[in-house]
N, C-alpha and C. Protein backbone atom coordinates (compact mmCIF):
# COMPACT_ATOMS: atom_id res chain seq x y z
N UNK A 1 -16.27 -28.21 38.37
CA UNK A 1 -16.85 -27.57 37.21
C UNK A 1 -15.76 -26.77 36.51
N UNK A 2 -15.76 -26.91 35.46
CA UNK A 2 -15.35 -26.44 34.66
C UNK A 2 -15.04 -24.38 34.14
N UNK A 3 -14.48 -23.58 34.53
CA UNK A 3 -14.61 -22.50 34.62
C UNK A 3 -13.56 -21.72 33.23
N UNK A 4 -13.75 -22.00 31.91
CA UNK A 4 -12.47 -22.03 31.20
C UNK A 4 -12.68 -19.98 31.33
N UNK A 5 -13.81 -20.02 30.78
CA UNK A 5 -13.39 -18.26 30.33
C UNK A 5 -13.83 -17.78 31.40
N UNK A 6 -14.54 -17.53 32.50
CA UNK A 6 -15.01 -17.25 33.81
C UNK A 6 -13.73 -17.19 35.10
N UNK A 7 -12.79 -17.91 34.91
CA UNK A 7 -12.07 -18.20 35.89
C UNK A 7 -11.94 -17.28 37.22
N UNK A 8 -11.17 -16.52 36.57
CA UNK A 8 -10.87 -15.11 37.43
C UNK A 8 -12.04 -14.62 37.97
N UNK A 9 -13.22 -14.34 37.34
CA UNK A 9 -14.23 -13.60 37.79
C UNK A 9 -14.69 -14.69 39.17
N UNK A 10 -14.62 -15.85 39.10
CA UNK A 10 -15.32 -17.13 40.05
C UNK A 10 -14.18 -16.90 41.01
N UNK A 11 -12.73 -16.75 40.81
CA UNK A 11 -11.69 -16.63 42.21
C UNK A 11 -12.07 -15.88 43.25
N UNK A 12 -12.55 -14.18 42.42
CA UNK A 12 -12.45 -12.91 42.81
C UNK A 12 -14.17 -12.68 43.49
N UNK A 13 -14.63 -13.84 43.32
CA UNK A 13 -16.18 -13.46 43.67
C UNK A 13 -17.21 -12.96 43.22
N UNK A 14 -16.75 -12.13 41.67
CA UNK A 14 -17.59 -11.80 41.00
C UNK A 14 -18.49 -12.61 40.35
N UNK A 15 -18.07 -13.37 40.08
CA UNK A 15 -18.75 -14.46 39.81
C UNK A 15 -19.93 -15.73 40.87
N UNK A 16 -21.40 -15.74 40.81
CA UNK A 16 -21.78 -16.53 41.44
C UNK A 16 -22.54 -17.07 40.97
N UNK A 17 -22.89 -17.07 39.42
CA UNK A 17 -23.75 -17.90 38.84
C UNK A 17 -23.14 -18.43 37.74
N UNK A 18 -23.75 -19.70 37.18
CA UNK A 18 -22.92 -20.07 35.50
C UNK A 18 -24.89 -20.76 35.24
N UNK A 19 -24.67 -20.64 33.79
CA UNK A 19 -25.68 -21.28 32.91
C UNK A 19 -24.97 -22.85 32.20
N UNK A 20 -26.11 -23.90 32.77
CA UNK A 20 -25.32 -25.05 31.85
C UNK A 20 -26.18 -25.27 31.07
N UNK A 21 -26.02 -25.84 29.71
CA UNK A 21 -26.96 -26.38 28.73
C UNK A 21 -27.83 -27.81 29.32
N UNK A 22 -28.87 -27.61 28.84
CA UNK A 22 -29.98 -28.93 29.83
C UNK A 22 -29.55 -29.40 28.76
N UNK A 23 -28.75 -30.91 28.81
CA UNK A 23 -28.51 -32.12 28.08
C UNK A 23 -29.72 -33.36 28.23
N UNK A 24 -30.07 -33.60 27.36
CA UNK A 24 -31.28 -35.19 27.20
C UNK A 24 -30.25 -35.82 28.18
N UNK A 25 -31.66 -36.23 28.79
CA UNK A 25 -31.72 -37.36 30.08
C UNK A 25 -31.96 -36.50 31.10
N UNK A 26 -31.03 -35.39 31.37
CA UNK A 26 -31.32 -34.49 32.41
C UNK A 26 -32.47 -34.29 33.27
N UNK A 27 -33.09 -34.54 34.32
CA UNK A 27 -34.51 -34.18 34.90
C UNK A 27 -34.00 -33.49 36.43
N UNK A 28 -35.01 -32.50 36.45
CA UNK A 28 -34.69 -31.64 37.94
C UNK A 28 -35.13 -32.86 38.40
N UNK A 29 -35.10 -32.72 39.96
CA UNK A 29 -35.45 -33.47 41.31
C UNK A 29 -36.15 -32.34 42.00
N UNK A 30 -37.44 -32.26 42.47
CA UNK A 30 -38.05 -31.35 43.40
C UNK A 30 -38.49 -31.42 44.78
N UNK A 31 -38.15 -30.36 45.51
CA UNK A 31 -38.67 -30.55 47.25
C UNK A 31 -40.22 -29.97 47.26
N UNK A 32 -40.35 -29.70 48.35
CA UNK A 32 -41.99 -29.74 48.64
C UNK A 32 -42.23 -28.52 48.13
N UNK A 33 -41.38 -27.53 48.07
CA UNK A 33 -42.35 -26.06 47.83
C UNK A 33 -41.64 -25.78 46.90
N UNK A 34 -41.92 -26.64 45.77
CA UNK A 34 -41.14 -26.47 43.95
C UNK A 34 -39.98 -25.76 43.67
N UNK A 35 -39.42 -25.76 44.33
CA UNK A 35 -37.77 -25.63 44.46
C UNK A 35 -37.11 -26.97 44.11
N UNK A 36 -36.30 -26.45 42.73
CA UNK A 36 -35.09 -27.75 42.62
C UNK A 36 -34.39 -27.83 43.43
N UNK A 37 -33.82 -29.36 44.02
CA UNK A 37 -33.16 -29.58 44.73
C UNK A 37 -32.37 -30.25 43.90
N UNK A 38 -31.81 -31.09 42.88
CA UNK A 38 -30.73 -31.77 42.34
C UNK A 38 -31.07 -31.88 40.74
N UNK A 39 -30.49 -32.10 39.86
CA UNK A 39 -30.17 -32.20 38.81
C UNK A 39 -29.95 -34.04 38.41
N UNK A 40 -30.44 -34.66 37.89
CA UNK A 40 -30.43 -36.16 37.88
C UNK A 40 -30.16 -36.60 36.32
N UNK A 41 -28.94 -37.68 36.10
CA UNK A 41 -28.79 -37.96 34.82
C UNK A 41 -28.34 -39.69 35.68
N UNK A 42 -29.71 -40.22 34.37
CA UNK A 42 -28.93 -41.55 34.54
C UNK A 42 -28.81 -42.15 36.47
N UNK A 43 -29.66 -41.53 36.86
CA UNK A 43 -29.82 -42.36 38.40
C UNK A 43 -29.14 -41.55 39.11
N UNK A 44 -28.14 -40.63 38.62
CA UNK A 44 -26.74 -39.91 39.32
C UNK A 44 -27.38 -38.64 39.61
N UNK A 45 -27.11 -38.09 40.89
CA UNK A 45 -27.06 -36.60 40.78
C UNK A 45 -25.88 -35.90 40.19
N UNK A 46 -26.18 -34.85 39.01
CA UNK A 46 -25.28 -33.93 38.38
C UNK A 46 -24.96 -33.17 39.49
N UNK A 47 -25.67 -32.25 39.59
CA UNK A 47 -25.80 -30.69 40.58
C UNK A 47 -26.84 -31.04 41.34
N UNK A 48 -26.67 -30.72 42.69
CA UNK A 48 -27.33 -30.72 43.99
C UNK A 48 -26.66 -29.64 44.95
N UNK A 49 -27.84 -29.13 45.46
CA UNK A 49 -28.02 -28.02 46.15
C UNK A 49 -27.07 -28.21 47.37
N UNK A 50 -26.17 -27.30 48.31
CA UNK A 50 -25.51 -28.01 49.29
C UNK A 50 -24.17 -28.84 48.84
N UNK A 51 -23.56 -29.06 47.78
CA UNK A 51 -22.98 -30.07 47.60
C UNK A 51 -21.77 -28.99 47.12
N UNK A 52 -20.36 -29.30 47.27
CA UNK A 52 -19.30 -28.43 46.61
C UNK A 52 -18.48 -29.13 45.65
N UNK A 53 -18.49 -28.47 44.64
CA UNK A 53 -17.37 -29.05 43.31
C UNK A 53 -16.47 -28.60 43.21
N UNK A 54 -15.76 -29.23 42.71
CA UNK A 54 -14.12 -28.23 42.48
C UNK A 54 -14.19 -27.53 40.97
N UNK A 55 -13.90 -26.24 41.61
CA UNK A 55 -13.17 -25.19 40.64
C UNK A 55 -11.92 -25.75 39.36
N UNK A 56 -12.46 -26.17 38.21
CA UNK A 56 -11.17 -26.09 37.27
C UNK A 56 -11.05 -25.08 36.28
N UNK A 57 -9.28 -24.98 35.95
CA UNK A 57 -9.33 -24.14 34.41
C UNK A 57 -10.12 -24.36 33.40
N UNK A 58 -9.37 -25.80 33.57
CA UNK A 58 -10.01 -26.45 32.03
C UNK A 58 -10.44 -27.90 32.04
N UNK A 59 -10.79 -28.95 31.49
CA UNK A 59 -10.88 -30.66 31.43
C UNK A 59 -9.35 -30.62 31.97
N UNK A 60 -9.19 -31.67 32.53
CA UNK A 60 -7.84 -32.27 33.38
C UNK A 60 -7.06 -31.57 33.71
N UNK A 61 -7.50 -30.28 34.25
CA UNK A 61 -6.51 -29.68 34.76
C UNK A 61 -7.19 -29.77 36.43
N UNK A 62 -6.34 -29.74 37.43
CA UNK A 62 -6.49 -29.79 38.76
C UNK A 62 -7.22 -28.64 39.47
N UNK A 63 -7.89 -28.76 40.39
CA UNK A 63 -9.06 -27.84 40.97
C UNK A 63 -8.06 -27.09 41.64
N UNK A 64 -8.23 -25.34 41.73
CA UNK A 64 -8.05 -24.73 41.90
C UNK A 64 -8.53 -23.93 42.99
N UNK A 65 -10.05 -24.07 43.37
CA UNK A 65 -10.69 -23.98 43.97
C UNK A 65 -12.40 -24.84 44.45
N UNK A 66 -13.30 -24.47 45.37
CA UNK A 66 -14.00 -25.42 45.59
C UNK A 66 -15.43 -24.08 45.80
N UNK A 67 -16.40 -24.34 44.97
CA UNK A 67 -17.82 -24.01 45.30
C UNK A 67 -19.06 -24.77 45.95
N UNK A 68 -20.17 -23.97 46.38
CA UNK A 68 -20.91 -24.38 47.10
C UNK A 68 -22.30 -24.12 46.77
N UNK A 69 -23.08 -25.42 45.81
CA UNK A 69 -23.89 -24.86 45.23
C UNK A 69 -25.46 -24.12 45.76
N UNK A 70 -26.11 -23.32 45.44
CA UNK A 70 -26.95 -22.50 46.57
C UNK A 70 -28.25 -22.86 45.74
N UNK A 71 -27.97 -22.92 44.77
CA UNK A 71 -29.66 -22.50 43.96
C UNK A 71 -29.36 -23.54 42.32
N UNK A 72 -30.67 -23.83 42.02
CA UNK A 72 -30.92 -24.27 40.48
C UNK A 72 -31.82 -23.98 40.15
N UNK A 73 -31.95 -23.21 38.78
CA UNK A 73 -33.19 -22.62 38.40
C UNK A 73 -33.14 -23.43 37.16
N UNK A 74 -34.73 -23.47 36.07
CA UNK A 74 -34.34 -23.96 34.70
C UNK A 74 -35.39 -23.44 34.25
N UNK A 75 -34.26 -22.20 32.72
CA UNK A 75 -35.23 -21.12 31.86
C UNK A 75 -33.88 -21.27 30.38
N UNK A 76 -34.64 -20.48 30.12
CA UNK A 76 -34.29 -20.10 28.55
C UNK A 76 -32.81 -19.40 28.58
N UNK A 77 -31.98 -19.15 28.24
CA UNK A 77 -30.90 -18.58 28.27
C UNK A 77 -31.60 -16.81 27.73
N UNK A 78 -31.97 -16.92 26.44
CA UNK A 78 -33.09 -15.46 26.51
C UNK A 78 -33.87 -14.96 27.69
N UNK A 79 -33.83 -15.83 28.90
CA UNK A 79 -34.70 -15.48 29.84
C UNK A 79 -33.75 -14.59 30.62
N UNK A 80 -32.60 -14.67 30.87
CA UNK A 80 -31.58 -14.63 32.00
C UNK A 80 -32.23 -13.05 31.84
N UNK A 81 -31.94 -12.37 33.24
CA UNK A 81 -32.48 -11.58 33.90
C UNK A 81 -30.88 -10.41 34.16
N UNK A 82 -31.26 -8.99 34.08
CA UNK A 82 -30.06 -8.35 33.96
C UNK A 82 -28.99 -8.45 35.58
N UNK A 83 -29.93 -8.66 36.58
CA UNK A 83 -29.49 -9.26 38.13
C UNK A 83 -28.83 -10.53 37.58
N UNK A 84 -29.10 -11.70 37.38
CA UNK A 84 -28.63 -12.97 36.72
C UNK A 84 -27.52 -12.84 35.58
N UNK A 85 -27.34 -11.81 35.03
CA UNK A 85 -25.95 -11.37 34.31
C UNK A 85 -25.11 -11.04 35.38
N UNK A 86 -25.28 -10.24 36.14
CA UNK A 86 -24.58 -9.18 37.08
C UNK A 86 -23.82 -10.64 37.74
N UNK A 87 -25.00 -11.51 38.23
CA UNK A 87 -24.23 -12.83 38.81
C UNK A 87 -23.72 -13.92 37.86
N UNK A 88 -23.19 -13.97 36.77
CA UNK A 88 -22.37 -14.15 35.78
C UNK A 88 -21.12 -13.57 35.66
N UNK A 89 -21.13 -12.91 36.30
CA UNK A 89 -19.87 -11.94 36.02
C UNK A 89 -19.71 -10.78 34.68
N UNK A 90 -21.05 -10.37 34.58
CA UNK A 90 -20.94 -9.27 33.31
C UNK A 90 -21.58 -7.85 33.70
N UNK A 91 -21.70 -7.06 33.10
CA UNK A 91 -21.97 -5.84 33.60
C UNK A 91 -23.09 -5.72 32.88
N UNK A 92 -23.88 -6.12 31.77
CA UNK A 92 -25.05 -6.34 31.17
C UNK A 92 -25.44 -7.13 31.04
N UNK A 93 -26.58 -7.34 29.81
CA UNK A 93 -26.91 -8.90 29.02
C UNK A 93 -25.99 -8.92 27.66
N UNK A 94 -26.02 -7.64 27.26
CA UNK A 94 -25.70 -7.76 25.86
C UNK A 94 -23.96 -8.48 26.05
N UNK A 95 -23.32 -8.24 26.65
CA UNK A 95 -22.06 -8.93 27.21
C UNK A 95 -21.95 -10.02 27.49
N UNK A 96 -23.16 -10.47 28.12
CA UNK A 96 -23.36 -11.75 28.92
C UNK A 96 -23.28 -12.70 27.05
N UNK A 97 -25.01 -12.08 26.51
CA UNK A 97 -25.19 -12.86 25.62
C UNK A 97 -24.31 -13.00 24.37
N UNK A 98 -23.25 -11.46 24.24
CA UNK A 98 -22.31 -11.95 23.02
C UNK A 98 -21.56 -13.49 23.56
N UNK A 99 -21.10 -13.03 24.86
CA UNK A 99 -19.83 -14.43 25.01
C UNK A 99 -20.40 -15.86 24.82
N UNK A 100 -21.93 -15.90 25.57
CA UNK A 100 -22.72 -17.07 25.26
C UNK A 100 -22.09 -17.68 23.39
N UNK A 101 -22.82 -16.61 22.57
CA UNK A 101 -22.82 -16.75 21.39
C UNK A 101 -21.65 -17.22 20.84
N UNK A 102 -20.65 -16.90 21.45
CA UNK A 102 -18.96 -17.25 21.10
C UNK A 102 -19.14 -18.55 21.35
N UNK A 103 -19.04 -18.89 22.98
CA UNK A 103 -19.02 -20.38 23.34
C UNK A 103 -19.99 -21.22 22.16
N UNK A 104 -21.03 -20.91 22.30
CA UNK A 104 -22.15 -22.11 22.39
C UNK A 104 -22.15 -21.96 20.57
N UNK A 105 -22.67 -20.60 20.10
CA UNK A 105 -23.25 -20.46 18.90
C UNK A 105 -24.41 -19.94 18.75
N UNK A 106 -25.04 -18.95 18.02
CA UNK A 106 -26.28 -18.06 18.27
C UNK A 106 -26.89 -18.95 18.10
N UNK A 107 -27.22 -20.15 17.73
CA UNK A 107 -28.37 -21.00 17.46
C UNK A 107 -29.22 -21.34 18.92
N UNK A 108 -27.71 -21.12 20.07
CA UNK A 108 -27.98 -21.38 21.80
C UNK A 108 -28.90 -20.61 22.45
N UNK A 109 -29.20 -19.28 21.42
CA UNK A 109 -29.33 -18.29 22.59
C UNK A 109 -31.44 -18.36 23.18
N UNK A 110 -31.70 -19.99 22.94
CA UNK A 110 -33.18 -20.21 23.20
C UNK A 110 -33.18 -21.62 24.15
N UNK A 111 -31.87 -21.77 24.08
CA UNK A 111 -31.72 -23.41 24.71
C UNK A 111 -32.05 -23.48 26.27
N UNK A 112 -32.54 -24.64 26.38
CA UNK A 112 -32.78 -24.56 28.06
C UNK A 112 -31.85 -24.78 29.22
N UNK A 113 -31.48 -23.94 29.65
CA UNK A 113 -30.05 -24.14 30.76
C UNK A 113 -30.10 -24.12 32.33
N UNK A 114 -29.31 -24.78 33.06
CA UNK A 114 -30.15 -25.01 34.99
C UNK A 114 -29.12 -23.60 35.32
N UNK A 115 -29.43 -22.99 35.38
CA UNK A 115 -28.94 -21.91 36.14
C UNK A 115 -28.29 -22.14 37.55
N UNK A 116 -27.24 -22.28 37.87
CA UNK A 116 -26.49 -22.55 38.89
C UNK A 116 -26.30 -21.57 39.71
N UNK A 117 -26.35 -21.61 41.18
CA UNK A 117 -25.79 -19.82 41.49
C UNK A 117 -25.25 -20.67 42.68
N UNK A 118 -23.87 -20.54 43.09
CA UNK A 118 -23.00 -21.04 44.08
C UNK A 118 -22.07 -19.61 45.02
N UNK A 119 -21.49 -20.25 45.88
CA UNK A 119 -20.62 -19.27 46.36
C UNK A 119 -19.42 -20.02 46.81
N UNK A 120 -18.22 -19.05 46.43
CA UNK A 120 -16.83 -19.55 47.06
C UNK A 120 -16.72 -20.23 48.15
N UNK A 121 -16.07 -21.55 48.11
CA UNK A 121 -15.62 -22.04 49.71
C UNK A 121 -14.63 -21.53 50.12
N UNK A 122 -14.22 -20.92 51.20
CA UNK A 122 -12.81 -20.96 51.71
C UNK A 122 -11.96 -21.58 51.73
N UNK A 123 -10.71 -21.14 51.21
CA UNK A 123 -10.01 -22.59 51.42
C UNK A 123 -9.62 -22.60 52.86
N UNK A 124 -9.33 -24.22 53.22
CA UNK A 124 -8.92 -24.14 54.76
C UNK A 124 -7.61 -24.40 54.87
C-alpha cells in the first residue's frame, strides 16, 4: 500500500489506520457475525483481514516496510470518528479532514471508504 503523505507516521506507529475510497466493483466479503472479512474486486481479494502488504513511498518505489491487516470497516469519510483520526495519525478531525480535502478534493468528504486499521510487522 501505498503510504505517500502518511509515511513516517505508519514507520513510527502512529499510524494504524488509512481510509481508501470504495471504487465500483468493490464488494465487502462477510463472516458469520457481520464482520468484513475481505474486500473483493473482480473475483480478487483487494484487502483481507490477516494478510500483510508492503509498505511503499510512492507507485514503484520498493517496500519499505510490511503491515498486517486487523480490521475493515465501510462508512462515510464524514463518519470517521475522533478515536479513528487519532488512528490516522492526526491529533483531530479537523486535521484529519483538511488533508483528506487536499488529497481527494472537498467534493470527497461524503464518499464511501473501507477503513483499514493494520499494525506494523517486524522486520525479521
Amino acid at each position: 500500500m501505498i503510504f505517500q503523505y502518511t509515511l513516517e507516521q505508519v514507520l513510527s506507529g502512529e499510524k494504524t489506520a488509512t481510509s481508501r475510497l470504495v471504487k465500483p466493483g468493490e464488494s465487502a466479503e462477510y463472516i458469520d457475525n457481520g464482520r468484513i472479512e475481505a474486500v473483493r474486486l473482480r473475483g480478487r481479494d483487494k484487502y483481507r483481514i490477516g494478510k500483510t502488504y508492503a509498505v511503499q513511498p510512492s507507485r514503484n518505489e520498493p517496500a519499505v516496510a510490511r503491515i498486517r491487516l486487523l480490521s475493515i470497516k465501510r462508512q462515510r469519510v464524514s463518519e470517521t470518528s475522533a478515536e479513528e483520526t487519532k488512528m490516522e495519525g492526526f491529533d483531530c478531525r479537523e486535521a484529519f479532514f483538511a488533508q483528506w480535502r487536499d488529497i481527494h478534493g472537498k467534493d470527497k468528504l461524503n464518499a464511501e471508504v473501507w477503513l483499514l486499521t493494520f499494525e506494523l510487522v517486524p522486520a525479521e
